[in-house]
Protein backbone atom coordinates (compact mmCIF):
# COMPACT_ATOMS: atom_id res chain seq x y z
CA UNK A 1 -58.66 9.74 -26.10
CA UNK A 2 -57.97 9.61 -29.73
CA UNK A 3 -61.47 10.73 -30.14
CA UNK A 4 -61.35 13.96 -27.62
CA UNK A 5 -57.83 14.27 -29.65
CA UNK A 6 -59.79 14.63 -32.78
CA UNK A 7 -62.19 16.63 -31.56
CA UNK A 8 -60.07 19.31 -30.47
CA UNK A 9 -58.02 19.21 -33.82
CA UNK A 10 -61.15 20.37 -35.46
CA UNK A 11 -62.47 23.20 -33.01
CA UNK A 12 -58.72 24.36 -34.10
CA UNK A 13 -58.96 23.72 -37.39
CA UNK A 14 -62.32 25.88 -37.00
CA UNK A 15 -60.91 28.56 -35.20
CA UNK A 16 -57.86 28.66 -37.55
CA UNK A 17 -60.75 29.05 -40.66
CA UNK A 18 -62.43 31.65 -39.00
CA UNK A 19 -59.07 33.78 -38.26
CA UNK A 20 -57.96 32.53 -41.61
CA UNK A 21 -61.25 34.58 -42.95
CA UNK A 22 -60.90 37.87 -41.25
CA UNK A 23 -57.50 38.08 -41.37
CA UNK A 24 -57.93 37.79 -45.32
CA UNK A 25 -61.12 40.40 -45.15
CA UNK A 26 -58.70 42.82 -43.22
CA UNK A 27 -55.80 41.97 -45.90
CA UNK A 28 -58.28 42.75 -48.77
CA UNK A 29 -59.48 46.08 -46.69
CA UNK A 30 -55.84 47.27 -46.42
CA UNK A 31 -55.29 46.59 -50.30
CA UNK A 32 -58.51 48.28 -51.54
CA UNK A 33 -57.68 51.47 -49.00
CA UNK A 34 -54.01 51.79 -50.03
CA UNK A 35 -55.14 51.72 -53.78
CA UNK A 36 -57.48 54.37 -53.06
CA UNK A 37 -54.76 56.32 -51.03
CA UNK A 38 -52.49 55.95 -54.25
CA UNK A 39 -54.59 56.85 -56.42
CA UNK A 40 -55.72 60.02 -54.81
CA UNK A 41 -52.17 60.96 -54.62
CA UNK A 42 -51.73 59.92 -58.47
CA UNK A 43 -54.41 62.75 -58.69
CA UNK A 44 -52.49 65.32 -57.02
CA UNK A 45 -49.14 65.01 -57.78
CA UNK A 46 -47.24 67.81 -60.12
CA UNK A 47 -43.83 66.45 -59.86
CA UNK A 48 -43.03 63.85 -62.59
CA UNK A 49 -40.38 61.63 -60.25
CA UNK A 50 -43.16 62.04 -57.79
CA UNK A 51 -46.01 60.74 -60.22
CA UNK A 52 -43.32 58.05 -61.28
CA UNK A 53 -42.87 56.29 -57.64
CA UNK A 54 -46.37 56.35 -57.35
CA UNK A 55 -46.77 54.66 -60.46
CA UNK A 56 -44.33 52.11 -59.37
CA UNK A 57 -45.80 51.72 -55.79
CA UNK A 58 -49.19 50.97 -58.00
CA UNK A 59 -47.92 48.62 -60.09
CA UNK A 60 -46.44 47.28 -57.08
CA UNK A 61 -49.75 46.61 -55.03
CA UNK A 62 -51.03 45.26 -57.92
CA UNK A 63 -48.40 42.78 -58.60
CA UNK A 64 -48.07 41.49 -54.98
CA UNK A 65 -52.06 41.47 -55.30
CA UNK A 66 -51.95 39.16 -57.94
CA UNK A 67 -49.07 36.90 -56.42
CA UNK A 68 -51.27 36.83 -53.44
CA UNK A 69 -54.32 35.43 -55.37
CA UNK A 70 -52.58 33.53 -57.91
CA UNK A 71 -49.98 31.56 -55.15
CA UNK A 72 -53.15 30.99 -53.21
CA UNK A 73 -52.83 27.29 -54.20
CA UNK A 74 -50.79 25.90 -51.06
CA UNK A 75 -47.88 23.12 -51.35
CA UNK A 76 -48.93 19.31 -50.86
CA UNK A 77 -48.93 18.51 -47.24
CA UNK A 78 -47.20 15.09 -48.35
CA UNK A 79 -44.03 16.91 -49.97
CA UNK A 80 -43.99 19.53 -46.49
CA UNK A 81 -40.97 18.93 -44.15
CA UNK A 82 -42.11 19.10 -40.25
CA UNK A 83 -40.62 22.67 -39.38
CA UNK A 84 -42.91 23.82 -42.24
CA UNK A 85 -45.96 21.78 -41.29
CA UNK A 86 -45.63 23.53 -37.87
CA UNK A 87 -44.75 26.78 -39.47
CA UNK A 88 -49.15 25.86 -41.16
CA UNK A 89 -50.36 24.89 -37.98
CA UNK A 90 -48.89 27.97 -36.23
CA UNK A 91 -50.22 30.75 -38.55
CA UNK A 92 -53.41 28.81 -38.37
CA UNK A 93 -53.62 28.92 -34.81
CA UNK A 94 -53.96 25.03 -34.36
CA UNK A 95 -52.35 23.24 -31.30
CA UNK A 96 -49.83 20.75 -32.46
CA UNK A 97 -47.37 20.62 -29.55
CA UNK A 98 -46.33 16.79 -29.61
CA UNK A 99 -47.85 15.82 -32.62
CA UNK A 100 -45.67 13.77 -35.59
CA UNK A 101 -45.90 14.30 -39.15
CA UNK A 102 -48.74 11.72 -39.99
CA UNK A 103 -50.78 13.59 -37.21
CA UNK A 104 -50.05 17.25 -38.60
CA UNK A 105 -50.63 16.46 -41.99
CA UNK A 106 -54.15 15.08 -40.86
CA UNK A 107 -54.82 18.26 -38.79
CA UNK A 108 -53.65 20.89 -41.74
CA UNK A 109 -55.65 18.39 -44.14
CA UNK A 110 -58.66 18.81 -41.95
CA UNK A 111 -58.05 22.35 -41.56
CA UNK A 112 -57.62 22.83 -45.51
CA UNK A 113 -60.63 21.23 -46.15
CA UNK A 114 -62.71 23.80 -43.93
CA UNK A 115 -61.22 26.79 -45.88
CA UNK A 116 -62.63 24.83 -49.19
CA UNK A 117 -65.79 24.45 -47.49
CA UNK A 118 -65.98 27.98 -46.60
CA UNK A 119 -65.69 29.11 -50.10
């Protein structure tokens, strides 16, 4: 049982890595479009208070850009309360209904560890 248990933690914790990926390809699609999008308005803007919000809505994209790269470095597992363990498992897609800490910290380690891999 424990071994059909583990077994199923990692087809999740493979599943979550491969939503994980495109979901972070379509993120970095989005970004690269709506810089384009600003920029071509940059271009073709006459109004200085116009040309100043789209400065700001730049700077903006770039600054959650860089949050988004820099805070890519997720908190221990060890120092995560449950709710927030589950709030992991959930955005990764991994079944964890009636599992306790030790077990979702072993399941989000597992699934950590396949992102890693997979860069």
């Amino acid at each position: 049982a424990m071994k059909r248990r583990a077994e199923a933690a990692e087809e999740s914790a493979d599943a979550a890595a491969r939503a994980s990926a495109e979901a972070l390809a379509r993120a970095e699609a989005s970004e690269a479009q709506l810089k384009k999008q600003l920029a071509d308005l940059a271009d073709s803007v006459d109004d200085a208070a116009v040309a100043e919000v789209v400065a700001d809505a730049t700077a903006a994209v770039a600054e959650v850009a860089a949050k988004a790269s820099a805070s890519g470095k997720k908190p221990a597992l060890s120092r995560m309360r449950k709710a927030d363990l589950i709030l992991e498992c959930e955005a990764r897609g991994l079944a964890f209904e009636g599992l306790k800490v030790p077990e979702l910290r072993v399941l989000l380690r597992g699934a950590r560890a396949n992102d890693n891999n997979a860069n």
